[in-house]
C-alpha atoms as a PDB file:
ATOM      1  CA  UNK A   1     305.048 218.998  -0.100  1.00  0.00           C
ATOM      2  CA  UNK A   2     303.634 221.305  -2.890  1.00  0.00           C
ATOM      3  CA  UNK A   3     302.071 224.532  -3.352  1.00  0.00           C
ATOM      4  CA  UNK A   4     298.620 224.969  -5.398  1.00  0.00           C
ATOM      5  CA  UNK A   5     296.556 227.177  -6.704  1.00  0.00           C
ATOM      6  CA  UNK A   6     292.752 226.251  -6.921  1.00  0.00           C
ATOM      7  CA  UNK A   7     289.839 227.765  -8.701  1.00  0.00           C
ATOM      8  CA  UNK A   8     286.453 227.219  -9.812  1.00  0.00           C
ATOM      9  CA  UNK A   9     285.971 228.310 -13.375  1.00  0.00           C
ATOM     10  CA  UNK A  10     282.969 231.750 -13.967  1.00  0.00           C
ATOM     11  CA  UNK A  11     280.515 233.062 -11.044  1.00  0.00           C
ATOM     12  CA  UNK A  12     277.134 233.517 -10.192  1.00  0.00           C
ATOM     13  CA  UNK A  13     277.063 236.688 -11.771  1.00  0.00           C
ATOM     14  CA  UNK A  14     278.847 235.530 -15.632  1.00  0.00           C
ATOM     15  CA  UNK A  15     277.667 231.925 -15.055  1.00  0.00           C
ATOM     16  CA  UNK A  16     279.272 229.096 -16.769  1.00  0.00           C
ATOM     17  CA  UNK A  17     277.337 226.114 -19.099  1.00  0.00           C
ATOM     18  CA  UNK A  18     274.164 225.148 -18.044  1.00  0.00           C
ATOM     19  CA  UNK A  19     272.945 221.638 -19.106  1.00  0.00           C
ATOM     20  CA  UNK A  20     271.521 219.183 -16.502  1.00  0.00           C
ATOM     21  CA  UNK A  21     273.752 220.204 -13.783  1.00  0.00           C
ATOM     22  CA  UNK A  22     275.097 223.501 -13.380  1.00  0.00           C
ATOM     23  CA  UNK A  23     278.673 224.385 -14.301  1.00  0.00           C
ATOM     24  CA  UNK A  24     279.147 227.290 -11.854  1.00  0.00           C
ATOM     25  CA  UNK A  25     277.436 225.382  -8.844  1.00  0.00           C
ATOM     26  CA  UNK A  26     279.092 222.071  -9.303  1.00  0.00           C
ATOM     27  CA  UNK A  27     282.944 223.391 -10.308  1.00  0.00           C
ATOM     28  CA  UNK A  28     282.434 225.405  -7.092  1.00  0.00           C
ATOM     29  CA  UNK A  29     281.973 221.955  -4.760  1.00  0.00           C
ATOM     30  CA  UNK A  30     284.698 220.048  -6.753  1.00  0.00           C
ATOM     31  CA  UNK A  31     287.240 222.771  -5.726  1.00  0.00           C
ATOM     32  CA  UNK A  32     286.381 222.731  -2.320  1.00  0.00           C
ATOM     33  CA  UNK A  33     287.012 218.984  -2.355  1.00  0.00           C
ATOM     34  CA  UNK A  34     289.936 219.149  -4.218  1.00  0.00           C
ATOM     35  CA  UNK A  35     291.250 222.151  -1.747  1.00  0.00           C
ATOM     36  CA  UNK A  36     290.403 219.940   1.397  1.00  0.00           C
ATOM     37  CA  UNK A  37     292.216 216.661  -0.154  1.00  0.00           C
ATOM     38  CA  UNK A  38     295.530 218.633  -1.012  1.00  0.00           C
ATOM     39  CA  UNK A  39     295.426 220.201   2.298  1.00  0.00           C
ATOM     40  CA  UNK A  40     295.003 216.708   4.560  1.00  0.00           C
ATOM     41  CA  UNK A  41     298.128 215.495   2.324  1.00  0.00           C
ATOM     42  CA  UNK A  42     299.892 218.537   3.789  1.00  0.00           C
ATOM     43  CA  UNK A  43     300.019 220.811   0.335  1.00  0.00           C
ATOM     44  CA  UNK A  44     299.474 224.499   0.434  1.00  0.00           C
ATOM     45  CA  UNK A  45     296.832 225.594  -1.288  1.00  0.00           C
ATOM     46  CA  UNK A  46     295.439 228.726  -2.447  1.00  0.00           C
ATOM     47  CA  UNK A  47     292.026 228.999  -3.041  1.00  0.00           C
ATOM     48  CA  UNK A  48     291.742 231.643  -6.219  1.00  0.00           C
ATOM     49  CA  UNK A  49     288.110 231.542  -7.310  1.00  0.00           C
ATOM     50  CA  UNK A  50     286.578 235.071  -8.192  1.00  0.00           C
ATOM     51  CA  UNK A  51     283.218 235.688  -7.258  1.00  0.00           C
ATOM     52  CA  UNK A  52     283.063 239.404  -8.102  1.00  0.00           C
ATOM     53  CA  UNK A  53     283.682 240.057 -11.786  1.00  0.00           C
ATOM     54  CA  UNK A  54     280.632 241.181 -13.362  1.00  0.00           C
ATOM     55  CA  UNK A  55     282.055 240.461 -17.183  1.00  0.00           C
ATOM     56  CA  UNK A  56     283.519 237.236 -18.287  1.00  0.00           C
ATOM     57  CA  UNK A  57     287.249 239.511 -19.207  1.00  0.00           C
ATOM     58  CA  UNK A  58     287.069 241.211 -15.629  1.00  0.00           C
ATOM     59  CA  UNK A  59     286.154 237.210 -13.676  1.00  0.00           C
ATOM     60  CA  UNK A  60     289.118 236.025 -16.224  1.00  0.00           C
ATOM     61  CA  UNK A  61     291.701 238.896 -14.895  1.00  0.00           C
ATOM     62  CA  UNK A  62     290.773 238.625 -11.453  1.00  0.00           C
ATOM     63  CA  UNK A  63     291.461 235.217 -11.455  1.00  0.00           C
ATOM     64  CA  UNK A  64     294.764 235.395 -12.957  1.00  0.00           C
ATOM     65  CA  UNK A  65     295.475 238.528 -10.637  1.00  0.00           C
ATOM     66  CA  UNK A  66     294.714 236.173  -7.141  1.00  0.00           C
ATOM     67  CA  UNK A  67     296.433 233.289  -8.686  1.00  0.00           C
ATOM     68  CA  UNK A  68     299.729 235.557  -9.709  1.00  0.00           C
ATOM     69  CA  UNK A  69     299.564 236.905  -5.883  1.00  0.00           C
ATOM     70  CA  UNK A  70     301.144 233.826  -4.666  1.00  0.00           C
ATOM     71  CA  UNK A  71     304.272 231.579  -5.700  1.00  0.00           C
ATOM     72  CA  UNK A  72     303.264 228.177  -6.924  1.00  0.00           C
ATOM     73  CA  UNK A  73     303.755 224.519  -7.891  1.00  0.00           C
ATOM     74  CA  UNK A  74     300.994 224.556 -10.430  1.00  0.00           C
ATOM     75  CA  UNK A  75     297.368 226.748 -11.094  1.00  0.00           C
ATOM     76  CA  UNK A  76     294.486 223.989 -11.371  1.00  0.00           C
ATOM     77  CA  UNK A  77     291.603 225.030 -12.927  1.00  0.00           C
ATOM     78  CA  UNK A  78     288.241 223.570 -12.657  1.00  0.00           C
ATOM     79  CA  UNK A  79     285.590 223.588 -15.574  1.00  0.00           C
ATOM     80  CA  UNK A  80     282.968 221.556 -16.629  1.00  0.00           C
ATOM     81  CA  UNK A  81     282.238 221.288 -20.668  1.00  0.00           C
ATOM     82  CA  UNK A  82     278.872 221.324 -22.627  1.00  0.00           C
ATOM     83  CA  UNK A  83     278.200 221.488 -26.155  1.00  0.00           C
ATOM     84  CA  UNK A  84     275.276 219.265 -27.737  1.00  0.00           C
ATOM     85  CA  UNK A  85     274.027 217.152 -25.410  1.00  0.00           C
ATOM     86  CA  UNK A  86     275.641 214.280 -27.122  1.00  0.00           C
ATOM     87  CA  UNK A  87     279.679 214.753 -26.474  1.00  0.00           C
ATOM     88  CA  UNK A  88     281.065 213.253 -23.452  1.00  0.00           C
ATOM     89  CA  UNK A  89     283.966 212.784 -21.187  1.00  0.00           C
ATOM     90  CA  UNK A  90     287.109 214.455 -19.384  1.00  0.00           C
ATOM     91  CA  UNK A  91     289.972 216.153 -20.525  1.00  0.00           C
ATOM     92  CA  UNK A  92     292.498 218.731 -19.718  1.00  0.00           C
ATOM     93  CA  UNK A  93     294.143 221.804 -21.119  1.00  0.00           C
ATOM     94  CA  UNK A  94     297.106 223.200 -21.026  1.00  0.00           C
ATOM     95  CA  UNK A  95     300.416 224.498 -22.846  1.00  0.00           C
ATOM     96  CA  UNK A  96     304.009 223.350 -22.858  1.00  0.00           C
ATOM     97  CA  UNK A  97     305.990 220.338 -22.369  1.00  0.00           C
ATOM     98  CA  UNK A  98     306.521 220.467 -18.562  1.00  0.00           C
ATOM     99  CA  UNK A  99     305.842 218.327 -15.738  1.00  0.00           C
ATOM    100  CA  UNK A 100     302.681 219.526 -15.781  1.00  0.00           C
ATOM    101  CA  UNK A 101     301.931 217.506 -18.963  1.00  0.00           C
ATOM    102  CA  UNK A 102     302.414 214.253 -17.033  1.00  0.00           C
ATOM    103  CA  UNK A 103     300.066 215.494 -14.189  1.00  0.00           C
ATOM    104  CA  UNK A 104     297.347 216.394 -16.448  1.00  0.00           C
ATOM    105  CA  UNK A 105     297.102 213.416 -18.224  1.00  0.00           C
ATOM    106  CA  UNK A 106     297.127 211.358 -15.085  1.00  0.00           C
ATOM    107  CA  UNK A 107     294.372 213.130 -14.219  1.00  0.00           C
ATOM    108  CA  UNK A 108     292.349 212.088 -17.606  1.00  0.00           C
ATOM    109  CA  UNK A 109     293.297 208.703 -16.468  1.00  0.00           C
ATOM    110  CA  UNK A 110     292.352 209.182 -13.002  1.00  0.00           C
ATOM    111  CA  UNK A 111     288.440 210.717 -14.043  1.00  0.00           C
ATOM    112  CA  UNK A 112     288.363 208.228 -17.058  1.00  0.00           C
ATOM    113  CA  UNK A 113     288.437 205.781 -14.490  1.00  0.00           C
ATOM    114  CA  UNK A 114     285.754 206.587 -13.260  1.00  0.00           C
ATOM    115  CA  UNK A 115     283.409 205.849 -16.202  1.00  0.00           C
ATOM    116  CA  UNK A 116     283.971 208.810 -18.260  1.00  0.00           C
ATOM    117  CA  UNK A 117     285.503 208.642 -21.853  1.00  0.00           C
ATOM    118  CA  UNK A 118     289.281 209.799 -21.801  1.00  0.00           C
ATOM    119  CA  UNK A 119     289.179 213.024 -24.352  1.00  0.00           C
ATOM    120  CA  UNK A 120     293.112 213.159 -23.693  1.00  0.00           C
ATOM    121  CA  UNK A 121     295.618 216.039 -23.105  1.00  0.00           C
ATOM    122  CA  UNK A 122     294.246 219.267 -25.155  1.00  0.00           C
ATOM    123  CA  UNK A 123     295.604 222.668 -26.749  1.00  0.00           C
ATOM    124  CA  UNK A 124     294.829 225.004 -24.300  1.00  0.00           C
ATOM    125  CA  UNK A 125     297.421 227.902 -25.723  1.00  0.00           C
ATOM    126  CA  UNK A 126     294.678 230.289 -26.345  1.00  0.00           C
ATOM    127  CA  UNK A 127     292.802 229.714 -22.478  1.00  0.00           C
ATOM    128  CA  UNK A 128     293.398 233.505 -20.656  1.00  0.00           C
ATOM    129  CA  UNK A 129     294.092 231.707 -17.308  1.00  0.00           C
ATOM    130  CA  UNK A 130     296.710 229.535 -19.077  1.00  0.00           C
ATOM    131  CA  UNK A 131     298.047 231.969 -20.958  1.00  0.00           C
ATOM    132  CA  UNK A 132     298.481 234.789 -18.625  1.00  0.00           C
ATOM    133  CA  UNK A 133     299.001 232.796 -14.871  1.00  0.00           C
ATOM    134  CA  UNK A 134     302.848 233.207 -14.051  1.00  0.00           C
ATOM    135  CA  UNK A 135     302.928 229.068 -12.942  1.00  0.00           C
ATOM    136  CA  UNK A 136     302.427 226.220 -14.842  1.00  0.00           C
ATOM    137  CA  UNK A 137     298.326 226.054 -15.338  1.00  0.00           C
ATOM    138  CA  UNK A 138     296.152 223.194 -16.240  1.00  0.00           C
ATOM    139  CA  UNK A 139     292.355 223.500 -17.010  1.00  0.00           C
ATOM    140  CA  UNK A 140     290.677 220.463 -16.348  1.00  0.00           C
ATOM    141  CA  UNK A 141     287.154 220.188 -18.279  1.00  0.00           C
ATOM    142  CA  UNK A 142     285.584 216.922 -15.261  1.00  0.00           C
ATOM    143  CA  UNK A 143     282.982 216.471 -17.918  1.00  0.00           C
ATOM    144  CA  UNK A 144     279.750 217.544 -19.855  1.00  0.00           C
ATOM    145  CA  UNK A 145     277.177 219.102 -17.792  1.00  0.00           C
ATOM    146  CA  UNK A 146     274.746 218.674 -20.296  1.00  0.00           C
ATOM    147  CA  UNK A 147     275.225 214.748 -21.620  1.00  0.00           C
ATOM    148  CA  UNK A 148     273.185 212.753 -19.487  1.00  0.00           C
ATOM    149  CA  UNK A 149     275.537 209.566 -19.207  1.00  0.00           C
ATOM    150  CA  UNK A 150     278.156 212.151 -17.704  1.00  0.00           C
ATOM    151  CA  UNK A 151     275.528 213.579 -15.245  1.00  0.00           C
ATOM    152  CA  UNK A 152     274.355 209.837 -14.425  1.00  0.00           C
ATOM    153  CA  UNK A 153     278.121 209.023 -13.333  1.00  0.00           C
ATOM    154  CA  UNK A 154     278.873 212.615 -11.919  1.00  0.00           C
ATOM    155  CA  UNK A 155     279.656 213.052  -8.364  1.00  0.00           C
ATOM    156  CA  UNK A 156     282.213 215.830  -7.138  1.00  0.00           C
ATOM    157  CA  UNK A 157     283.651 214.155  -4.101  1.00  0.00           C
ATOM    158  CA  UNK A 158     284.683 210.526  -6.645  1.00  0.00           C
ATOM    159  CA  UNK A 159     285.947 213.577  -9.400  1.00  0.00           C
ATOM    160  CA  UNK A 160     287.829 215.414  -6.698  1.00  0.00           C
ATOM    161  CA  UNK A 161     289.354 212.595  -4.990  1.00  0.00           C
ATOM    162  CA  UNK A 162     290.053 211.625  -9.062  1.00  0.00           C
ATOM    163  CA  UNK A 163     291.948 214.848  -9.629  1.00  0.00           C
ATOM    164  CA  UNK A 164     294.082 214.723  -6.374  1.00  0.00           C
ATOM    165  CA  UNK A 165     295.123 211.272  -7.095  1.00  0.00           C
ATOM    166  CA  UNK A 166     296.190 212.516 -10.730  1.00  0.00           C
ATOM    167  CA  UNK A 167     297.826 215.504  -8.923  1.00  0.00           C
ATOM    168  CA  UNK A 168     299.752 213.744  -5.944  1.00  0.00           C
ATOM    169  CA  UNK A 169     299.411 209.733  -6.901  1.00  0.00           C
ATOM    170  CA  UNK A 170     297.731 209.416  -3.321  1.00  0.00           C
ATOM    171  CA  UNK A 171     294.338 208.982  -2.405  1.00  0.00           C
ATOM    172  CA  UNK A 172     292.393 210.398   0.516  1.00  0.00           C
ATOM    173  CA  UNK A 173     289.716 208.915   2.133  1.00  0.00           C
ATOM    174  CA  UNK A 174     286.397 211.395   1.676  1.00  0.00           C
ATOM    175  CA  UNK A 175     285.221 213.852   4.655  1.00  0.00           C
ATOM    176  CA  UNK A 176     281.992 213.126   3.505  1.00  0.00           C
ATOM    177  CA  UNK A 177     280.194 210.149   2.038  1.00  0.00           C
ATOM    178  CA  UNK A 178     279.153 210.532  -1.681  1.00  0.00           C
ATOM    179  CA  UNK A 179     276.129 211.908  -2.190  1.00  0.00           C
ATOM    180  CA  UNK A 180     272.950 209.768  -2.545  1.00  0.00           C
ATOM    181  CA  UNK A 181     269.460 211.046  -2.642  1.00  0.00           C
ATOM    182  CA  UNK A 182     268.008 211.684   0.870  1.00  0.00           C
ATOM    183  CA  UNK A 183     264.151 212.309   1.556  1.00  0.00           C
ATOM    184  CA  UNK A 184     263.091 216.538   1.735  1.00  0.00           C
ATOM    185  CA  UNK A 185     262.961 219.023  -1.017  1.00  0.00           C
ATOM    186  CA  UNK A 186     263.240 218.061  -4.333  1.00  0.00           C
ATOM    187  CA  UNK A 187     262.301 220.988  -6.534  1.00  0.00           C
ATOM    188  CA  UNK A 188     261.647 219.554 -10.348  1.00  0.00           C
ATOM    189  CA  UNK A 189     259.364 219.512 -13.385  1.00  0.00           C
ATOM    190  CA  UNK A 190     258.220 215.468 -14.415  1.00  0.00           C
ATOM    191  CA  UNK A 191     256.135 214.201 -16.890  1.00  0.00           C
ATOM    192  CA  UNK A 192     253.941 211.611 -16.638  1.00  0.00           C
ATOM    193  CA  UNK A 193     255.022 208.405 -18.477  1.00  0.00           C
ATOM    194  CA  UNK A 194     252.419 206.109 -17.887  1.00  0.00           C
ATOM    195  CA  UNK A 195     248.555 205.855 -19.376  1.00  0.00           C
ATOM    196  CA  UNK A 196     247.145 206.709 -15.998  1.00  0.00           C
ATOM    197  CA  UNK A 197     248.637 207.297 -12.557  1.00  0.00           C
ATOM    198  CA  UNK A 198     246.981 207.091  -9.100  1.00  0.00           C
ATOM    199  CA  UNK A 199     247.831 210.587  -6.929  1.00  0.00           C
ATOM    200  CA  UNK A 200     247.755 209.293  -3.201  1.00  0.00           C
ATOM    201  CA  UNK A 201     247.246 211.026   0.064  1.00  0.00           C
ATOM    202  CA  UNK A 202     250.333 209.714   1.337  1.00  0.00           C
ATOM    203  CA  UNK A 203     253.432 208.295  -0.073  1.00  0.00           C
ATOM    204  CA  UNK A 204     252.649 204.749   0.311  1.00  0.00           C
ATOM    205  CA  UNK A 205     251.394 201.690  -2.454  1.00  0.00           C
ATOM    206  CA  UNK A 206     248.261 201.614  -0.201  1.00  0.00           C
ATOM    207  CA  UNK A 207     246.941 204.744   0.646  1.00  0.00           C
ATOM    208  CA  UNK A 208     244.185 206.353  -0.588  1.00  0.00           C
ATOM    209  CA  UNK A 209     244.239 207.531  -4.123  1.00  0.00           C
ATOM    210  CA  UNK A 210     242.816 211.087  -4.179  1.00  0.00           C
ATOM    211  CA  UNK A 211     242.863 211.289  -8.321  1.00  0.00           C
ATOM    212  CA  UNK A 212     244.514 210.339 -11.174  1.00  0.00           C
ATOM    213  CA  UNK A 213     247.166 211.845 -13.992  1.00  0.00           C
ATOM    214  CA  UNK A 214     247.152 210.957 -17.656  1.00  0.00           C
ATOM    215  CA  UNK A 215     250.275 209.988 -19.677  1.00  0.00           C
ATOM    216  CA  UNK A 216     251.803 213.510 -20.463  1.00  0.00           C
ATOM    217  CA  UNK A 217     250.777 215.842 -17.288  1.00  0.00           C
ATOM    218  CA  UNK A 218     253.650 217.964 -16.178  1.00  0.00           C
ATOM    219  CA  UNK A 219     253.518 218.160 -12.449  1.00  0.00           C
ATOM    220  CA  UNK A 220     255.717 220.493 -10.210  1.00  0.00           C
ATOM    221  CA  UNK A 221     257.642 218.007  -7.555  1.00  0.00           C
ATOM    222  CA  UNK A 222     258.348 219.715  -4.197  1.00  0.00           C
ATOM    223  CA  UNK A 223     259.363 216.826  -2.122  1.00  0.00           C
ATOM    224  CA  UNK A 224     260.976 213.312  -2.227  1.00  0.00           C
ATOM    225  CA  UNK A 225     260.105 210.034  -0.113  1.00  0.00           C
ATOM    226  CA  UNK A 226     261.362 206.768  -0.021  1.00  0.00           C
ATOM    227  CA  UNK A 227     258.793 204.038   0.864  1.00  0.00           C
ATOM    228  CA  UNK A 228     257.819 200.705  -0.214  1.00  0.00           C
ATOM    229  CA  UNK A 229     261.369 200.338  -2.172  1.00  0.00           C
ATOM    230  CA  UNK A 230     260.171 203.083  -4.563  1.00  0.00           C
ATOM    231  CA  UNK A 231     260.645 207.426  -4.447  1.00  0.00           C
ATOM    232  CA  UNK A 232     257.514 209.054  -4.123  1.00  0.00           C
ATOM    233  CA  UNK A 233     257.255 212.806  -5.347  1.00  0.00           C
ATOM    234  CA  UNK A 234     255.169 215.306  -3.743  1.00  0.00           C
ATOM    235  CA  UNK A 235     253.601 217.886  -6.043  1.00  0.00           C
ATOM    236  CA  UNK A 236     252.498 221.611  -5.131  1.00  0.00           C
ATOM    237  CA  UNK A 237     248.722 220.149  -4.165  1.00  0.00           C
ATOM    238  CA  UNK A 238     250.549 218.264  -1.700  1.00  0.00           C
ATOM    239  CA  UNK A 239     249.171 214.811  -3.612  1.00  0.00           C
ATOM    240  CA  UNK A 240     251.934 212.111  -4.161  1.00  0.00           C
ATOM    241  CA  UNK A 241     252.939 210.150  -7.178  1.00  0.00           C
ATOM    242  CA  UNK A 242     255.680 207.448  -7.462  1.00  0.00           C
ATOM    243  CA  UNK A 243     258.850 208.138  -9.473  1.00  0.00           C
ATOM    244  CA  UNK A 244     258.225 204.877 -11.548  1.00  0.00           C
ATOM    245  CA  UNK A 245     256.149 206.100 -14.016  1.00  0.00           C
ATOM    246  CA  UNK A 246     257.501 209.845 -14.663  1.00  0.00           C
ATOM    247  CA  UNK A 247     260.935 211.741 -15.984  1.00  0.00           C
ATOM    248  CA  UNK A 248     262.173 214.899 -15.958  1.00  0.00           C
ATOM    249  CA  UNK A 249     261.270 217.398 -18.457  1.00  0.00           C
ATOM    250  CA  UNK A 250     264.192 218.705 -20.521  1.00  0.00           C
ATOM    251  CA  UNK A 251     264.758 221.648 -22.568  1.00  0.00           C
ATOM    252  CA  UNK A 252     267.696 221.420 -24.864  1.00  0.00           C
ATOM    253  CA  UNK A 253     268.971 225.122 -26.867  1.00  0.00           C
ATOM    254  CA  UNK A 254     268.118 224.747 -30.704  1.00  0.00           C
ATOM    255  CA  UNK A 255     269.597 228.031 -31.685  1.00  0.00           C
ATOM    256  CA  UNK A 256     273.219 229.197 -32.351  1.00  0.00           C
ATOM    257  CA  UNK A 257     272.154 231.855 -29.138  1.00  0.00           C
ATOM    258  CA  UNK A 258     269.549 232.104 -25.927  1.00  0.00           C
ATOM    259  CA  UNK A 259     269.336 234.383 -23.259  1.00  0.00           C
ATOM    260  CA  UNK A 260     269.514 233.131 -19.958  1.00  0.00           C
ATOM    261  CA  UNK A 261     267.765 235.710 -17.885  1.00  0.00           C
ATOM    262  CA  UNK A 262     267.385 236.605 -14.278  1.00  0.00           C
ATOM    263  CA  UNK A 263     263.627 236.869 -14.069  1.00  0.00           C
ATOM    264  CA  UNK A 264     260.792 235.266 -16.630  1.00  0.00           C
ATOM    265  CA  UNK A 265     260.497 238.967 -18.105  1.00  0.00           C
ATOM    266  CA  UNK A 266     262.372 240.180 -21.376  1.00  0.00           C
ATOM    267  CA  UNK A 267     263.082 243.369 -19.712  1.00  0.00           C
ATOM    268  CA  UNK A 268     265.125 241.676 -17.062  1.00  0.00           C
ATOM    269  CA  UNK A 269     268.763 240.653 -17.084  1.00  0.00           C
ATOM    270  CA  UNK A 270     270.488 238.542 -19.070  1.00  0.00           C
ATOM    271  CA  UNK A 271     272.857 236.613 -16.919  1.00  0.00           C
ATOM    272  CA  UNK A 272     274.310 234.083 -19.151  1.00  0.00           C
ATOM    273  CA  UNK A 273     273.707 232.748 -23.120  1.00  0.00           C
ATOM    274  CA  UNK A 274     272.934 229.339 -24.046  1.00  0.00           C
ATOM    275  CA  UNK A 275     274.331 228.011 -27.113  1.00  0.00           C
ATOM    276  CA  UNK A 276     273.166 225.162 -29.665  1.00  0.00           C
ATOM    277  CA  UNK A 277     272.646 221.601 -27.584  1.00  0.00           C
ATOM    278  CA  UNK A 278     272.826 223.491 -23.850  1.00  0.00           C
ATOM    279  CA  UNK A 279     270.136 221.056 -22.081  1.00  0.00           C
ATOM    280  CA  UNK A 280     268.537 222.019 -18.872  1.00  0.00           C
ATOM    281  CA  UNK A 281     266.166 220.418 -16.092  1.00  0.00           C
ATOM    282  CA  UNK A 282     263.301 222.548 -15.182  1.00  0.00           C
ATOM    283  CA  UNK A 283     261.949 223.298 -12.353  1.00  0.00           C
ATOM    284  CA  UNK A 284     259.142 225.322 -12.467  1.00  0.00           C
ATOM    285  CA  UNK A 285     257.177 227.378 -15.420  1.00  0.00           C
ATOM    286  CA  UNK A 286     255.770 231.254 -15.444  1.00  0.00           C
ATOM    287  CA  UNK A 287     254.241 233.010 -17.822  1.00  0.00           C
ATOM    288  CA  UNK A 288     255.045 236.704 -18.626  1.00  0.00           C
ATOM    289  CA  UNK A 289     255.031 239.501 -22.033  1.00  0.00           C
ATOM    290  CA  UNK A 290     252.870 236.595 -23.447  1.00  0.00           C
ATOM    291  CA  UNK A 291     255.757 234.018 -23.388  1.00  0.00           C
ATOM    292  CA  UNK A 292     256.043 230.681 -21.166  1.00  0.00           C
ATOM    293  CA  UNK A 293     259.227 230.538 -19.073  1.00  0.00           C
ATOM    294  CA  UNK A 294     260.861 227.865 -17.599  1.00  0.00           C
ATOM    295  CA  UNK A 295     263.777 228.192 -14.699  1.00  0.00           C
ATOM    296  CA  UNK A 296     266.073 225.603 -14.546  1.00  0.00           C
ATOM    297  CA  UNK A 297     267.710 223.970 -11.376  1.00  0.00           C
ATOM    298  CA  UNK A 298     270.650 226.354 -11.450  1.00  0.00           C
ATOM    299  CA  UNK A 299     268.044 229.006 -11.425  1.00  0.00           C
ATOM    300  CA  UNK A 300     268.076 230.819 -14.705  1.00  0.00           C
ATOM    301  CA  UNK A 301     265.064 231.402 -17.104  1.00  0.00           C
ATOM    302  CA  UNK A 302     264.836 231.074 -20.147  1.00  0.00           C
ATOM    303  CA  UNK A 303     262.141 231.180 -23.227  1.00  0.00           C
ATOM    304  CA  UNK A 304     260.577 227.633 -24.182  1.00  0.00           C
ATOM    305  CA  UNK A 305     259.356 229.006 -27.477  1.00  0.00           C
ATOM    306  CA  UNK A 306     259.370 226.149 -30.096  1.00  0.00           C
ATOM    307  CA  UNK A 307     262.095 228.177 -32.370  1.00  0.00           C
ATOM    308  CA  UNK A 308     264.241 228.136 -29.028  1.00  0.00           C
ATOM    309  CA  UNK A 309     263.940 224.682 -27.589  1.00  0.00           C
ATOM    310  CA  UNK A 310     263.196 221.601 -27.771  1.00  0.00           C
ATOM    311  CA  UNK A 311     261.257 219.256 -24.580  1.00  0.00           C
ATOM    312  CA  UNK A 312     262.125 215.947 -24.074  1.00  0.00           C
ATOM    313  CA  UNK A 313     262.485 213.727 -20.981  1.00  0.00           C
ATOM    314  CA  UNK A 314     264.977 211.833 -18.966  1.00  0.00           C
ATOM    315  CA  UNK A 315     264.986 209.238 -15.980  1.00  0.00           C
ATOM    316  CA  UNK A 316     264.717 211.139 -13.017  1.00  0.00           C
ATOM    317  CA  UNK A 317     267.451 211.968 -11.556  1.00  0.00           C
ATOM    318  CA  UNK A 318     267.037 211.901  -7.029  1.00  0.00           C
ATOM    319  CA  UNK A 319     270.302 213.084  -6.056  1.00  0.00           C
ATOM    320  CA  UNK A 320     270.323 217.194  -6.988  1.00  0.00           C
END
């Protein structure tokens, strides 16, 4: 058996990319998984996340600090990429020649599998944690959070079990089931898609229809419901729509820099910077100091000022 160290690339306080899933909250269920697989194969495994560091250099040392408190196999780190909403896949980063070269790039293999494009074995020489961690380290980028092929295929239990095979060359069967949408809250921004839309009383083809919603209404979606072999949404009035003729709104970065900010106010604080292509599902709008804000599903707001961003829409996506 081996010995591992695990962590979950940024925090909630120096968040990671934010595109239609969030880095932070998603690398943070992937190492669990990947934790709990290693362990039922009998591995020891350290679980090195930082979730104090208030600065991305002080998160970066105390990561390396908790992973160079132990004695290790191999550091794994876990990352997911963004960059314009158009590049895709999996790859991993590291430095050197050893075995670890042959694990990472079974991992590629392993995630590629999977549906995502194989981006290969990577430089990661310059990388702090790979740099500065005493034990061979590999950073493993699962894919882009902001591409919306690579959120359509994206599940963390299929990536972690994906990883562990790459890691050990065994599989192990999942603790839970992957995740598929379930009816309750379902907190979202859609738009409608079709010329007119019947709201309804109740979630159901014939109930009674209470009003209507013309082709480009942004409604605020509280709830989800399966019936009659369709989703129905629930909106803030408590009326309900069907998912058939709406999409999520998107708002993609259009500038080399954005402020992510903690509260839709431009005196509050910034938690996080979007860059150039950094796409986001919204989930509600405010406005405040004269601007509209939208917060996305990881939480963070943002300014949807034309010079900033871009809308546009996607299929809706049930399982977040």
């Amino acid at each position: 058996m081996s010995t591992y160290n695990i962590h979950a690339g940024h925090n909630f306080k120096v968040p990671g990319a934010s595109g239609i899933f969030s880095e932070t909250e998603e690398d943070r269920k992937v190492k669990d998984a990947v934790i709990s697989k290693l362990r039922q194969l009998g591995n020891t495994v350290y679980d090195c996340t930082d979730n104090d560091g208030a600065t991305q250099s002080q998160n970066l040392k105390n990561i390396v600090a908790n992973c160079n408190s132990h004695s290790v196999d191999l550091d794994i780190s876990i990352h997911f990429n963004a960059y314009n909403g158009q590049a895709h896949g999996t790859e991993v980063l590291l430095f050197g020649n050893g075995r670890h070269r042959d694990i990472g790039q079974r991992i590629v293999n392993e995630i590629s599998a999977l549906g995502f494009t194989n981006r290969g074995i990577k430089d990661g020489s310059n990388l702090y944690v790979v740099k500065y961690t005493n034990a061979l380290a590999i950073l493993i980028e699962c894919c882009f959070c902001d591409n919306a092929e690579d959120a359509r295929i994206y599940n963390a239990e299929a990536m972690a079990a994906a990883i562990v095979k790459g890691i050990t060359g065994q599989t192990v069967k999942p603790i839970h089931p992957a995740k598929t949408p379930t009816n309750g809250r379902h907190e979202i921004v859609v738009e409608c898609t079709a010329d007119v839309l019947n709201r309804r009383k109740e979630p159901f083809l014939n109930a009674e229809i209470v009003g209507k919603e013309n082709k480009g209404y942004q409604n605020k979606i509280v709830e989800k419901r399966y019936n009659d072999g369709m989703w129905w949404f629930k909106d803030v009035a408590g009326y309900w729509i069907s998912s058939n003729y709406c999409k999520d709104v998107i708002y993609t970065c259009k500038v080399n820099e954005l402020n992510r900010r903690s509260k839709p106010s431009l005196n509050s604080d910034v938690v996080g910077v979007d860059h150039n292509g950094y796409a986001h599902r919204i989930k509600q709008y405010k406005v405040a100091d004269g601007i509209k804000w939208a917060q996305d599903i990881a939480g963070y707001w943002f300014s949807t000022v034309d010079r900033y961003m871009i809308k546009s829409l996607d299929e809706c996506k049930l399982n977040i």
